[in-house]
PDB file of N, CA and C in Angstrom:
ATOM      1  N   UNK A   1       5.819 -13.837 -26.439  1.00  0.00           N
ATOM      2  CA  UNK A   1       6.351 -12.818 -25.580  1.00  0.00           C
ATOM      3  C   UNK A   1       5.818 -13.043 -24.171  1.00  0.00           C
ATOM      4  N   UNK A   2       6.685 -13.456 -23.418  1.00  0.00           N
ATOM      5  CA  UNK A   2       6.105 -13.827 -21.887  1.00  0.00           C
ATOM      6  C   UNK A   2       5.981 -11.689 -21.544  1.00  0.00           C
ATOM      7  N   UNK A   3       5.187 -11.539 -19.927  1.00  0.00           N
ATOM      8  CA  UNK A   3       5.369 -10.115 -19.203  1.00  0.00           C
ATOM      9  C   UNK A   3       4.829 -10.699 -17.740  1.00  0.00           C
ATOM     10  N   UNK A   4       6.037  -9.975 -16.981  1.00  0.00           N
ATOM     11  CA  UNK A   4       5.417  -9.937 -15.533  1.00  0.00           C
ATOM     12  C   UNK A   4       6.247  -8.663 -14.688  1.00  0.00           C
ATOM     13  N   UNK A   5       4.623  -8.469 -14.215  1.00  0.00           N
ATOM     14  CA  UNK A   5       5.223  -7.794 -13.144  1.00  0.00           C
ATOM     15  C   UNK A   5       4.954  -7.737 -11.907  1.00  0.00           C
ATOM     16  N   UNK A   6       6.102  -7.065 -11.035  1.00  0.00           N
ATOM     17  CA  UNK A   6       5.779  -7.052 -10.081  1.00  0.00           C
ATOM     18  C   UNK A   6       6.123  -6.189  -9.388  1.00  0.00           C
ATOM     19  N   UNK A   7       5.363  -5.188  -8.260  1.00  0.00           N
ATOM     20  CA  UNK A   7       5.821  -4.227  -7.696  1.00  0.00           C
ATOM     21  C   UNK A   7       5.117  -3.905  -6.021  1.00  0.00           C
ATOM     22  N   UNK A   8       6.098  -3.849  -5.668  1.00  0.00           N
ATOM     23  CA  UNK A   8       5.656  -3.205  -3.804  1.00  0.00           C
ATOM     24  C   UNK A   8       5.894  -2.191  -3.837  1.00  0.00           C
ATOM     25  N   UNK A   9       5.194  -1.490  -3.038  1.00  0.00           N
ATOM     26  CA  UNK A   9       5.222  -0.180  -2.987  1.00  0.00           C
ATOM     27  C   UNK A   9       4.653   0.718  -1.619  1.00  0.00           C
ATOM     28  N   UNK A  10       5.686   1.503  -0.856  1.00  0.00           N
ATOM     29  CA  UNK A  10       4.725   1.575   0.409  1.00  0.00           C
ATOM     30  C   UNK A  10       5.205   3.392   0.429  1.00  0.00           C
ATOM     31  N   UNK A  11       4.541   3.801   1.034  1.00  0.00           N
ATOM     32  CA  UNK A  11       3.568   5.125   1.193  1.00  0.00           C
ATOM     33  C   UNK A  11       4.381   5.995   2.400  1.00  0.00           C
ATOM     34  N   UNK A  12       5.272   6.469   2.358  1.00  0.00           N
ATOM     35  CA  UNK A  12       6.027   6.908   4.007  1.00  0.00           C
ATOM     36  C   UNK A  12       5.622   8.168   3.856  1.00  0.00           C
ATOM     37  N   UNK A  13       4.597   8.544   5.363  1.00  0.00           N
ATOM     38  CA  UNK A  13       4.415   9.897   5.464  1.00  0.00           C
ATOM     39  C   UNK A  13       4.583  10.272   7.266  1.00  0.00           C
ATOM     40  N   UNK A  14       3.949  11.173   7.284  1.00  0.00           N
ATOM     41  CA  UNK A  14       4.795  11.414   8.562  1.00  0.00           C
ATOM     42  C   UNK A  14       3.942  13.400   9.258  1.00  0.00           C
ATOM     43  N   UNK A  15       4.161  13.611   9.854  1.00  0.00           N
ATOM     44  CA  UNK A  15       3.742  14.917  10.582  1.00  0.00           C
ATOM     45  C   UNK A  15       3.959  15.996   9.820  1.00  0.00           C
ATOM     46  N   UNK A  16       4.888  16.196   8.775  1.00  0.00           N
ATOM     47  CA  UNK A  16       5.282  17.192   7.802  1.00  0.00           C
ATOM     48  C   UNK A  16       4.699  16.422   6.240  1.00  0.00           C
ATOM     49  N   UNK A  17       3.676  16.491   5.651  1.00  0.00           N
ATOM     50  CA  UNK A  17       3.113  15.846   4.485  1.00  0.00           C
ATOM     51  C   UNK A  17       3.863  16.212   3.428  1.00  0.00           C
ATOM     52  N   UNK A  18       4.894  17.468   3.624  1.00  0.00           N
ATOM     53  CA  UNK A  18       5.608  17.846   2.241  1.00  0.00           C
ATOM     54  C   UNK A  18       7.117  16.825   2.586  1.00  0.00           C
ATOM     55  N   UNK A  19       7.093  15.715   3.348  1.00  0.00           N
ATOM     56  CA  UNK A  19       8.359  15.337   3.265  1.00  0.00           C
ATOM     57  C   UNK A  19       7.762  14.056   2.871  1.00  0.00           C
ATOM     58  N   UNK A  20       6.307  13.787   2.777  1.00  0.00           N
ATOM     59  CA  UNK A  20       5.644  12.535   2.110  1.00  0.00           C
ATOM     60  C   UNK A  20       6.325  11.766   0.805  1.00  0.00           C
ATOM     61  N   UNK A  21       6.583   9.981   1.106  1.00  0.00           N
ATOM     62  CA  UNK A  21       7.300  10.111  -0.241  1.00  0.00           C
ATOM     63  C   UNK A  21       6.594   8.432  -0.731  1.00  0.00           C
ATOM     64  N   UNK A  22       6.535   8.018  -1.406  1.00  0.00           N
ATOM     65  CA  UNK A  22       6.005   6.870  -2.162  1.00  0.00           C
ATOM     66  C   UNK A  22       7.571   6.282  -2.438  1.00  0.00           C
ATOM     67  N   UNK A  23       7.745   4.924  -2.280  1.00  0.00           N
ATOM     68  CA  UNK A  23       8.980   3.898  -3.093  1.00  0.00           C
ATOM     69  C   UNK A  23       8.243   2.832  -3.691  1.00  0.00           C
ATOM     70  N   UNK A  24       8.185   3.173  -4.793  1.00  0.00           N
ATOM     71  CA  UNK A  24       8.023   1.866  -5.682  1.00  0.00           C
ATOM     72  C   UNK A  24       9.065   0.719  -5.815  1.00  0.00           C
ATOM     73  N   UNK A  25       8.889   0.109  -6.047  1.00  0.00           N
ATOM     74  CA  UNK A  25      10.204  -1.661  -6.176  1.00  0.00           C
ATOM     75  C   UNK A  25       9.420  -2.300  -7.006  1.00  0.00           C
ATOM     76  N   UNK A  26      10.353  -2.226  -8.038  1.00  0.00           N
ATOM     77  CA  UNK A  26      10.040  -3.153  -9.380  1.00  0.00           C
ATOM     78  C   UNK A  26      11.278  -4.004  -9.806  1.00  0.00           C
ATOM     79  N   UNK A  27      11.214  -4.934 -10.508  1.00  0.00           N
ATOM     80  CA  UNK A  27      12.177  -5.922 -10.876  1.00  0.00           C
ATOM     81  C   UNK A  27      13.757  -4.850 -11.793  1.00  0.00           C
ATOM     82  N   UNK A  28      12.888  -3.386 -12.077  1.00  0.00           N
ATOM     83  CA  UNK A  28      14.302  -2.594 -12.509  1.00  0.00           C
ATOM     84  C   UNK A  28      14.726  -1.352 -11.098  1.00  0.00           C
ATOM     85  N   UNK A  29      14.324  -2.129  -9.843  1.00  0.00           N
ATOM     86  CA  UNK A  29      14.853  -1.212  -9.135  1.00  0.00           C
ATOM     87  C   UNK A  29      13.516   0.034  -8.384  1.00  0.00           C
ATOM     88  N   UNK A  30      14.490   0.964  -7.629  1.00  0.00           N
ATOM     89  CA  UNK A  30      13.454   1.262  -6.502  1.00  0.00           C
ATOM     90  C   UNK A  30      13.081   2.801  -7.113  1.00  0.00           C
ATOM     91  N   UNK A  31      12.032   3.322  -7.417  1.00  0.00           N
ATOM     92  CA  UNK A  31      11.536   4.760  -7.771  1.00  0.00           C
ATOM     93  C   UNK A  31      10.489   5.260  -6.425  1.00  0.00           C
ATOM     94  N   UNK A  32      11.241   6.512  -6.438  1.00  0.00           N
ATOM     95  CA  UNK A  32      10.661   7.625  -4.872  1.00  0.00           C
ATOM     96  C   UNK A  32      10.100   8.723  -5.885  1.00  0.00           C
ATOM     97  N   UNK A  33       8.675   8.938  -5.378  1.00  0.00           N
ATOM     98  CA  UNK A  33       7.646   9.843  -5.862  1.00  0.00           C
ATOM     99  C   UNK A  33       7.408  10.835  -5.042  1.00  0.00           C
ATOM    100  N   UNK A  34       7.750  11.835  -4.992  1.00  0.00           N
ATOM    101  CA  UNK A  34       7.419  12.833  -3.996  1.00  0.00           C
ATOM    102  C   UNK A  34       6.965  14.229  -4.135  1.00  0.00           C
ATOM    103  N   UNK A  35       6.483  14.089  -6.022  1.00  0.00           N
ATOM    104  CA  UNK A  35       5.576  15.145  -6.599  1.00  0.00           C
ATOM    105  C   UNK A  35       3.901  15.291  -5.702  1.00  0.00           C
ATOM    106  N   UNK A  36       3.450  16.573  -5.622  1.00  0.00           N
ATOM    107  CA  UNK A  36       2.741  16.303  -4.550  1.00  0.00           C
ATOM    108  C   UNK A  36       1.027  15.378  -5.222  1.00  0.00           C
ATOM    109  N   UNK A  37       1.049  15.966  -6.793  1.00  0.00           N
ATOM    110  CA  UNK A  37      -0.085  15.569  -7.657  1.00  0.00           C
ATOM    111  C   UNK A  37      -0.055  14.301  -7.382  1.00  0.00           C
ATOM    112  N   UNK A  38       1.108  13.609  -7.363  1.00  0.00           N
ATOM    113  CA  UNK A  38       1.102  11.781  -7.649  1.00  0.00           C
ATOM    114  C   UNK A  38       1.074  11.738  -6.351  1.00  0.00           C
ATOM    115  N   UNK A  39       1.520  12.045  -4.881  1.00  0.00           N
ATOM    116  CA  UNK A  39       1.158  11.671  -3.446  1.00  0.00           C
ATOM    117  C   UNK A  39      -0.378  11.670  -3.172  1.00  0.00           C
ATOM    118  N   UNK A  40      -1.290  13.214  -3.591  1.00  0.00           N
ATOM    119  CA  UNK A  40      -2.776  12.841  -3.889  1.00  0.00           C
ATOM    120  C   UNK A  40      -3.347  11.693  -4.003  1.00  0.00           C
ATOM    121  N   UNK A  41      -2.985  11.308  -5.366  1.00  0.00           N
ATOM    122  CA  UNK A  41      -3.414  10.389  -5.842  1.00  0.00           C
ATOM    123  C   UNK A  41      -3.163   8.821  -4.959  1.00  0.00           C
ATOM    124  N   UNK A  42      -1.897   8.498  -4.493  1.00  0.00           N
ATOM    125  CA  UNK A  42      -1.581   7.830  -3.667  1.00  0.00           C
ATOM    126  C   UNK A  42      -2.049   7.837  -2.294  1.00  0.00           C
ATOM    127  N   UNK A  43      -2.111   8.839  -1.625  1.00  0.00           N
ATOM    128  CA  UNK A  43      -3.362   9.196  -0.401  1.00  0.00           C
ATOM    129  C   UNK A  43      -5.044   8.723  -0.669  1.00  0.00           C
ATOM    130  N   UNK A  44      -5.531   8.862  -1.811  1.00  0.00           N
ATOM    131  CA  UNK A  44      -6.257   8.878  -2.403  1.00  0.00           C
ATOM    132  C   UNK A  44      -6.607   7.221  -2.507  1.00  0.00           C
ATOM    133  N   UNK A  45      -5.745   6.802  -2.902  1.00  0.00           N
ATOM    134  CA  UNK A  45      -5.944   4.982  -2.868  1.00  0.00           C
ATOM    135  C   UNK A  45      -5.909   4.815  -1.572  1.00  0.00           C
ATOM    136  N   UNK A  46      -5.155   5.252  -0.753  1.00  0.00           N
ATOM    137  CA  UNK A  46      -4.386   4.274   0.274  1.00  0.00           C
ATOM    138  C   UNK A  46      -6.055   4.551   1.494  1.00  0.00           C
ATOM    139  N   UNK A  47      -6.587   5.894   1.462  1.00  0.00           N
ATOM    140  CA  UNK A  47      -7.868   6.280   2.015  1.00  0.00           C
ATOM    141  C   UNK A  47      -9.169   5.259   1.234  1.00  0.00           C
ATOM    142  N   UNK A  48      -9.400   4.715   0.362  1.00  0.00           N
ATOM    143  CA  UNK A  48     -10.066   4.484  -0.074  1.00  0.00           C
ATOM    144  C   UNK A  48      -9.892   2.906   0.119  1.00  0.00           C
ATOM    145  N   UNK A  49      -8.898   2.044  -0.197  1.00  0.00           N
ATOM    146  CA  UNK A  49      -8.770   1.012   0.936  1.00  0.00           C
ATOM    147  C   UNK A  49      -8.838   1.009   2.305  1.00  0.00           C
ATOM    148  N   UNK A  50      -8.710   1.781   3.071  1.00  0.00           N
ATOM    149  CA  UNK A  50      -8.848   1.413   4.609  1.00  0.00           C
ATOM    150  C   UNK A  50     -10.096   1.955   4.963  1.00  0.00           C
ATOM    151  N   UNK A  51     -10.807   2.470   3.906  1.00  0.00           N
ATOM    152  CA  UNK A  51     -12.306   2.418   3.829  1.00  0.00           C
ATOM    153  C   UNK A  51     -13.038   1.479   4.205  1.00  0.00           C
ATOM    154  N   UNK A  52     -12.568   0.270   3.629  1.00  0.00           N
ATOM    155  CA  UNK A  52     -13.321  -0.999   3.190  1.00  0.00           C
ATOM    156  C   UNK A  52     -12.147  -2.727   3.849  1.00  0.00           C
ATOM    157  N   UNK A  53     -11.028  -1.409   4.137  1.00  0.00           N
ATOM    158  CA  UNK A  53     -10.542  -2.965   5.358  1.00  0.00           C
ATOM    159  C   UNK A  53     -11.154  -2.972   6.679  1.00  0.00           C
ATOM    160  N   UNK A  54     -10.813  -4.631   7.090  1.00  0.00           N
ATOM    161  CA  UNK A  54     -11.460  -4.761   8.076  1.00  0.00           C
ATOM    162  C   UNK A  54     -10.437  -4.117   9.468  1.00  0.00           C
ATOM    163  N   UNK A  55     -10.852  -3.982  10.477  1.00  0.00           N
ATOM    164  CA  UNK A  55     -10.106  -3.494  11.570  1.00  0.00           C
ATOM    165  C   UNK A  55      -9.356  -4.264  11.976  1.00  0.00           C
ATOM    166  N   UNK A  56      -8.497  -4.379  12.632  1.00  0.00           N
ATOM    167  CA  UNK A  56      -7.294  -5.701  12.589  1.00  0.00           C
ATOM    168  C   UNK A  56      -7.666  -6.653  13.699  1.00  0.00           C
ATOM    169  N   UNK A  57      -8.768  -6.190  14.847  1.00  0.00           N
ATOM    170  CA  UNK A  57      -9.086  -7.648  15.799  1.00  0.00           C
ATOM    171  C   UNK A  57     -10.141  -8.408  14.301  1.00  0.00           C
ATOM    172  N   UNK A  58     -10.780  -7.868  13.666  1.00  0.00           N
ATOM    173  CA  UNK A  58     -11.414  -8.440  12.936  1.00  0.00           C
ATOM    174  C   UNK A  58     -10.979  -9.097  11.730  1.00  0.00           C
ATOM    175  N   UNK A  59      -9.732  -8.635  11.279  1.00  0.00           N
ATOM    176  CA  UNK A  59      -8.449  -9.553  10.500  1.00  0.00           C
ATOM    177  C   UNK A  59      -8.164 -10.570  10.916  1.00  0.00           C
ATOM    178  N   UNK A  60      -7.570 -10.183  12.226  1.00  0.00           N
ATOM    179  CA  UNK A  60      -7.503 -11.239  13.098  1.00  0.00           C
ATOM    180  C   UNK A  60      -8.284 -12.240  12.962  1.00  0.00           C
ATOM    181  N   UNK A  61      -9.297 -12.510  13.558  1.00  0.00           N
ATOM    182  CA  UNK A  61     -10.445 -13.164  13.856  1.00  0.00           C
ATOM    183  C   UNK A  61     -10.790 -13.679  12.468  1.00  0.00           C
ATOM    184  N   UNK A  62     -10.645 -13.171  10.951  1.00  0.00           N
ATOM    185  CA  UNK A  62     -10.717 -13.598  10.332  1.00  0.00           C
ATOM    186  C   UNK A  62     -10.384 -14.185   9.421  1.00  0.00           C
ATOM    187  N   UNK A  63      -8.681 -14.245   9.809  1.00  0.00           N
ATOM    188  CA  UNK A  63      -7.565 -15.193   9.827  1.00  0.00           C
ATOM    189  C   UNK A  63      -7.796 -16.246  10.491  1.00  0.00           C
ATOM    190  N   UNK A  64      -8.046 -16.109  11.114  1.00  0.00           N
ATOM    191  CA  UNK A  64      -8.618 -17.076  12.456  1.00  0.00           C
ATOM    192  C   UNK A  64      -8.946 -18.540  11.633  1.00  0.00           C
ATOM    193  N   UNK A  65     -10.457 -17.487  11.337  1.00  0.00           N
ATOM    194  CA  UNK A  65     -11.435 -18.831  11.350  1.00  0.00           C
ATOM    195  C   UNK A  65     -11.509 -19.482   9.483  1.00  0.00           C
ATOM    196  N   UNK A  66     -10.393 -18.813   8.700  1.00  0.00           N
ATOM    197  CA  UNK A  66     -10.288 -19.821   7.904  1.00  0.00           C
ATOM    198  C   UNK A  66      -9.299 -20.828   8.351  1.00  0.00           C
ATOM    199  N   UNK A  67      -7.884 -20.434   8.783  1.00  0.00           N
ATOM    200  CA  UNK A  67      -6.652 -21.534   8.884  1.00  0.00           C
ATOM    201  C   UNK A  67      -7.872 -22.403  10.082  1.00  0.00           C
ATOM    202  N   UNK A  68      -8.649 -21.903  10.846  1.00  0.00           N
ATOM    203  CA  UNK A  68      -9.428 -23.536  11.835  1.00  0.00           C
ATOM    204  C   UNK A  68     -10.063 -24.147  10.568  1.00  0.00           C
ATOM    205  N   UNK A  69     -10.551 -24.031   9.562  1.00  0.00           N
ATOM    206  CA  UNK A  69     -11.117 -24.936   8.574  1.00  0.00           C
ATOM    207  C   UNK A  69     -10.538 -25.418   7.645  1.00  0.00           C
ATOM    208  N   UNK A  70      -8.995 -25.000   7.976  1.00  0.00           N
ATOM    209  CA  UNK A  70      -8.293 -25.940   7.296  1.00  0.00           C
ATOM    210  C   UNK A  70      -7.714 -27.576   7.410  1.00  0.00           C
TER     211      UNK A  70
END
């Protein structure tokens, strides 16, 4: 039994948080989440990564200096 998946998924919010909506994209098509429990939770990740990303001159810069050692 082969399985794959794959899914993008991006986060659209905006000045009114109750019009906040999540689109998932999976190989069966696109699902919009806009229960507010599952947006939490999705706020919740999306805060907790940009915790721990780097700031984007420092992306930058650290894009940078692998492709120079390539």
């Amino acid at each position: 039994m082969r399985s794959a998946a794959a899914t993008a998924s991006r986060y659209l919010g905006g000045e009114a948080p109750a019009l906040d909506t999540v689109e998932l994209d999976s190989t069966h098509g696109a699902e919009f989440i806009d229960a507010d429990m599952q947006l939490q939770k999705y706020r919740a990740q999306l805060d907790a990564m940009e915790s721990v990303a780097l700031k984007a001159d420092a992306s930058r810069d650290f894009i940078r200096a692998i492709a120079d050692e390539l």
